[in-house]
N, C-alpha and C. Protein backbone atom coordinates (compact mmCIF):
# COMPACT_ATOMS: atom_id res chain seq x y z
N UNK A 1 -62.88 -166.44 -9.87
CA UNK A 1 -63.06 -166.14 -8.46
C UNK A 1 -64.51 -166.27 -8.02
N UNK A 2 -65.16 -166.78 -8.93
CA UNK A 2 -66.87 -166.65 -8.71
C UNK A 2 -67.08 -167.90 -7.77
N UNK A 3 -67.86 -167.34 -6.40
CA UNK A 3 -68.23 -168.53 -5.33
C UNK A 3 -68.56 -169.26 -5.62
N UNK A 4 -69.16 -169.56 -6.93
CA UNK A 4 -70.26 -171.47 -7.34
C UNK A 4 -69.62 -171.86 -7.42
N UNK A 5 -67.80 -171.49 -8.02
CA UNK A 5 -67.24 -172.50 -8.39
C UNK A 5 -66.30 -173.37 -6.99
N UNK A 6 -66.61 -172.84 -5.58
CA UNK A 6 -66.03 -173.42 -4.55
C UNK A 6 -65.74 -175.02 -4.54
N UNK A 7 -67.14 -175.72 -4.73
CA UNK A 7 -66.99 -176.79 -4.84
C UNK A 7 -67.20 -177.60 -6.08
N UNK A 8 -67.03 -177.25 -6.96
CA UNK A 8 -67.36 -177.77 -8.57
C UNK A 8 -66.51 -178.69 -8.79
N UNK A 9 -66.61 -179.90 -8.79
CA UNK A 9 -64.94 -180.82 -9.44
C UNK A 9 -65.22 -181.00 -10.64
N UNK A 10 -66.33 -180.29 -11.51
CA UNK A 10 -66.38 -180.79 -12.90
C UNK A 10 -64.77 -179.99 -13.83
N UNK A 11 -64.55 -180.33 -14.43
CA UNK A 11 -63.67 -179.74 -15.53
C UNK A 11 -63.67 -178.22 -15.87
N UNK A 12 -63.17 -177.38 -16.00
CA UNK A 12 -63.09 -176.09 -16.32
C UNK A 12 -64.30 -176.21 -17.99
N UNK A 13 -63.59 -176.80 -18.75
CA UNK A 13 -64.76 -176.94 -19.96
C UNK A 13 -64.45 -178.15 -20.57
N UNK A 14 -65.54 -179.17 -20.15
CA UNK A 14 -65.60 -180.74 -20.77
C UNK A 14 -65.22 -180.58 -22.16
N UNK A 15 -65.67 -180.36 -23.00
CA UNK A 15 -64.88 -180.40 -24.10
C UNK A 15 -63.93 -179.90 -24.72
N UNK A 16 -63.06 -179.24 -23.21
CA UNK A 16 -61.34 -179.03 -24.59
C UNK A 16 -60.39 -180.23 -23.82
N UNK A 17 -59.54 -180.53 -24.67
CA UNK A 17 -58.55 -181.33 -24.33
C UNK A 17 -57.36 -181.01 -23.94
N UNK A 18 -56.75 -179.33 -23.08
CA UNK A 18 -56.18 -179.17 -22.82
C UNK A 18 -55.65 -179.68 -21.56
N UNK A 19 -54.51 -180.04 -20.99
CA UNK A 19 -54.17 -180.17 -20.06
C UNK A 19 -54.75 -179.76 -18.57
N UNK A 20 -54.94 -178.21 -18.57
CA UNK A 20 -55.61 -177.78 -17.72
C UNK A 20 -57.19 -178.22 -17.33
N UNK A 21 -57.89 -178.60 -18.67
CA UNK A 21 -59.35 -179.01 -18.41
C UNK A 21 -59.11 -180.78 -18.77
N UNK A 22 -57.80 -181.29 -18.49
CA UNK A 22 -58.35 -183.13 -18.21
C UNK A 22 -57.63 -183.12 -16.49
N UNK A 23 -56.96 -182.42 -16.35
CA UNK A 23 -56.49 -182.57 -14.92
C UNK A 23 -56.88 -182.03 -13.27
N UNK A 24 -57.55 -180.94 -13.94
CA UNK A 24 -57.65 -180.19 -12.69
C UNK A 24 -59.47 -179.89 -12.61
N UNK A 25 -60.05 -179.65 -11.60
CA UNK A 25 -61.16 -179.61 -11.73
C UNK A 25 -61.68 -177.31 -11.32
N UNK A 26 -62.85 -177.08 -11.45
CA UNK A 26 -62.97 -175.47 -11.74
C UNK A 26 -63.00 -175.35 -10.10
N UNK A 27 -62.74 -176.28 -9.18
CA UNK A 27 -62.98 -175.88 -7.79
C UNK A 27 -60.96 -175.50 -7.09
N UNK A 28 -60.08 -176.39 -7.90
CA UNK A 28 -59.11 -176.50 -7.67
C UNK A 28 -58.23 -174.77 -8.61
N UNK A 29 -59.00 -174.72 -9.60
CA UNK A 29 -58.24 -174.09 -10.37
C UNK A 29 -58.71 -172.56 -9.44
N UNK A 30 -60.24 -172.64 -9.55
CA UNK A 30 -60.07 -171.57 -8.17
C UNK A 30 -59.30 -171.05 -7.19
N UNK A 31 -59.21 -172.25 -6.69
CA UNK A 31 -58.30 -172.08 -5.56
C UNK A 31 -56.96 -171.38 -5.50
N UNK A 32 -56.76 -171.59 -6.52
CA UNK A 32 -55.44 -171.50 -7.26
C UNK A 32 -54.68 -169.88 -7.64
N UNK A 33 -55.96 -169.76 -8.22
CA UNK A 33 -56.23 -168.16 -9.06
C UNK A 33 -56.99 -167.19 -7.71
N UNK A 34 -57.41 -167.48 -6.67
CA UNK A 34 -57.64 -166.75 -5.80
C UNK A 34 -56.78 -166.25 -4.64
N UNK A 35 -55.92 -167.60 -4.51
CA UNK A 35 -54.46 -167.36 -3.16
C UNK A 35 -53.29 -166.96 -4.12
N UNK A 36 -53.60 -166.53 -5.77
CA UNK A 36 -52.60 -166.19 -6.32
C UNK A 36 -51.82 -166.63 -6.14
N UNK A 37 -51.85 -168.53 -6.67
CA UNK A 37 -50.38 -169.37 -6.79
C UNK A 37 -50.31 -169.25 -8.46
N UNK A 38 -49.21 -169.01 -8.50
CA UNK A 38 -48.83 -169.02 -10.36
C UNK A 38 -49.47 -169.59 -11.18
N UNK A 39 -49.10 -171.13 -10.25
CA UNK A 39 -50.05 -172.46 -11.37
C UNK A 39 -50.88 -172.03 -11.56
N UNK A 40 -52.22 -171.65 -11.34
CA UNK A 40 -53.56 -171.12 -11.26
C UNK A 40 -53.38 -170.18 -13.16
N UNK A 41 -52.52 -169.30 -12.76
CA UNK A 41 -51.85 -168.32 -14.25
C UNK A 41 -51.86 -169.03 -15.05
N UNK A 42 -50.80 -170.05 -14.85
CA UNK A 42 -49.76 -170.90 -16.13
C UNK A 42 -50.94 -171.72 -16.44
N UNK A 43 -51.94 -172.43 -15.14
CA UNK A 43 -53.05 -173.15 -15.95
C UNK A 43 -53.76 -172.75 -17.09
N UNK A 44 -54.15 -171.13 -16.37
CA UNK A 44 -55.37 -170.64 -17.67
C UNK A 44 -54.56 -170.13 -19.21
N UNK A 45 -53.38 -169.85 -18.58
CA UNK A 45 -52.64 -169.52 -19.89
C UNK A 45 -52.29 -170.51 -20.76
N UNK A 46 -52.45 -171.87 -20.50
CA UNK A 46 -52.43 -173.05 -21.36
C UNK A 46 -53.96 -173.29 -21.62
N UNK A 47 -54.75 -173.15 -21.20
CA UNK A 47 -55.85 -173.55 -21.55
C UNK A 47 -56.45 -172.56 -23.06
N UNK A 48 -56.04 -171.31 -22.67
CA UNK A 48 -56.14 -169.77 -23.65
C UNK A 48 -55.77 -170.38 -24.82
N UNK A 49 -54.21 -170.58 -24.52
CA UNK A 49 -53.22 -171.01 -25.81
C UNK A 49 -54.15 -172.53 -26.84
N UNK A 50 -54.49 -173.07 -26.00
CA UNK A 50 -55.02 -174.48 -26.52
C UNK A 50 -56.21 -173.92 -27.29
N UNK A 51 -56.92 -173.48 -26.06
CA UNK A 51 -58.40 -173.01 -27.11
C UNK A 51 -58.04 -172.04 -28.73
N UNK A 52 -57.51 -171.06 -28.79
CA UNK A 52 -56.85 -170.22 -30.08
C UNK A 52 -56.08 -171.24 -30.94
N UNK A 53 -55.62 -172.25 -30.69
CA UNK A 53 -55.02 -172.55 -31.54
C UNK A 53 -55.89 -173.52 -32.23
N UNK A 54 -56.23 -174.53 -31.13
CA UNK A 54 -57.63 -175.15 -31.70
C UNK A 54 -58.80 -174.24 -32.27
N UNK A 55 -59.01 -173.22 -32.03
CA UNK A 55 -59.88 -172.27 -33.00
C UNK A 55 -59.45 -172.45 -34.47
N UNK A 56 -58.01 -171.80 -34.29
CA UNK A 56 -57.63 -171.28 -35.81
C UNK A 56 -57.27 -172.87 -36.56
N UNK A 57 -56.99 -173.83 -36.31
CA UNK A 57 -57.18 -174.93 -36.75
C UNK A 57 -58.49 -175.34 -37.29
N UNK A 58 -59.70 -175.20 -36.78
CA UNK A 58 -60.65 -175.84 -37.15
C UNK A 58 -60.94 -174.32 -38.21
N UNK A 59 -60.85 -173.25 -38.00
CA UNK A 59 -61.19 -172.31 -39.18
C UNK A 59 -60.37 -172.53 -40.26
N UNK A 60 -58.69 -172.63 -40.05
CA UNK A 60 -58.50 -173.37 -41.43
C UNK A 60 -58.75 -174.08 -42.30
N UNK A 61 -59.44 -175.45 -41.08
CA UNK A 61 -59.91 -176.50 -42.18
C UNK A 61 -61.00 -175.79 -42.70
N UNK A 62 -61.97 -174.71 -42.28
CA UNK A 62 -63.52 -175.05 -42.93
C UNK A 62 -62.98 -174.08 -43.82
N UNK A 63 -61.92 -173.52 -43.85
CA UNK A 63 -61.48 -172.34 -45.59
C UNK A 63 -61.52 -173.30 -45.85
N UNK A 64 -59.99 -174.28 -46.01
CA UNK A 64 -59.98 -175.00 -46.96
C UNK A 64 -60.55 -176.45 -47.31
N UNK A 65 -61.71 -176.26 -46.89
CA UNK A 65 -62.66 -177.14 -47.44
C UNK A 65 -63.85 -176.38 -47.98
N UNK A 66 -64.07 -175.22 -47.78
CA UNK A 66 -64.57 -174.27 -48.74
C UNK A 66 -66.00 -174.21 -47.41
N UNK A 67 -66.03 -174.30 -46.80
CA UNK A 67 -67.59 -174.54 -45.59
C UNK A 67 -67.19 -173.02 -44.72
N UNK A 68 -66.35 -172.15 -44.60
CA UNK A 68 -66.36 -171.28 -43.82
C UNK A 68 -67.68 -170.88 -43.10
N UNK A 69 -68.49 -170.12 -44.35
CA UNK A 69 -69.61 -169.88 -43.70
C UNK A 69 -70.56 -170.55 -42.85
N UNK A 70 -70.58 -171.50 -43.54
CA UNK A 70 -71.41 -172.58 -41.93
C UNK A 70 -70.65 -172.78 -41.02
N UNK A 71 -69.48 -172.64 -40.94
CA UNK A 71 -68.77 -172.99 -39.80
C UNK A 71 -69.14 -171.60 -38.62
N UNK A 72 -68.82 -170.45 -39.31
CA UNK A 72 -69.18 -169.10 -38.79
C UNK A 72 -70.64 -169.36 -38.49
N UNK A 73 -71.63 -169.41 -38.87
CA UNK A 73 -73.19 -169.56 -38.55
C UNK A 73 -72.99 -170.41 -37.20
N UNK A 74 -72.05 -171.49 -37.52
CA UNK A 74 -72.54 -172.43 -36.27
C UNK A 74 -71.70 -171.77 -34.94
N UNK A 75 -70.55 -171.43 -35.01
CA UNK A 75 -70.08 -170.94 -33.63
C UNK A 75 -69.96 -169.63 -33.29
N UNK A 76 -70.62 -168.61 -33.95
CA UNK A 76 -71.16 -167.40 -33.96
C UNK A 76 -71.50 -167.39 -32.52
N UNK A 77 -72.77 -168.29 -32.07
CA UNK A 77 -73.47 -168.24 -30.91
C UNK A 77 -73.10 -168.21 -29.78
N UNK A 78 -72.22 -169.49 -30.28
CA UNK A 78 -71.10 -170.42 -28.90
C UNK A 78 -69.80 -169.57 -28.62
N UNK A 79 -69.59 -168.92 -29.54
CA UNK A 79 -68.44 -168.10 -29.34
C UNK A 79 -68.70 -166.59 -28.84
N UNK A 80 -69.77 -166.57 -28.55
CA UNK A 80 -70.11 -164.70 -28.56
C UNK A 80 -70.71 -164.79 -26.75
N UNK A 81 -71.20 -166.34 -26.46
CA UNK A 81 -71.59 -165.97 -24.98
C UNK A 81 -70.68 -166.25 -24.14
N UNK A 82 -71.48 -165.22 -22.91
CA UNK A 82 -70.36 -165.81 -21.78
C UNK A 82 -70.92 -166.30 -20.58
N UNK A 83 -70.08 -167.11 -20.23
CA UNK A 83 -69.57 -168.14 -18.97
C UNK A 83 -69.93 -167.87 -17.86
């Protein structure tokens, strides 16, 4: 609901490949989530779902490739700020 994003057509977050962030831009999804149309919901709730799963995917691989800990060092940062 934050005003900068009134006119933003960039992507909700350029690098996930969810549906919600190749289709819609953070000015539309606004829109969306502010006149409380569903889509706006069902968007971020696919985007949620995508990001967690793509999380726990890439933490599986770095167990089982034995790298956990650098993996943790590296998105420690990226994962702890906010938006």
């Amino acid at each position: 609901n934050n005003e900068k994003y009134t006119l933003d057509d960039t992507p909700p977050d350029p690098s996930c490949g969810c549906p919600a962030c190749r289709n819609f831009s953070r000015a539309y999804l606004r829109h969306l989530l502010k006149s409380h149309e569903m889509l706006g919901m069902r968007l971020a709730v696919m985007h949620n779902l995508w990001f967690y799963n793509t999380l726990m995917e890439e933490i599986r691989n770095a167990l089982d490739e034995g790298r956990f800990g650098a993996y943790y060092r590296e998105q420690r940062d990226i994962l702890g700020r906010r938006i």
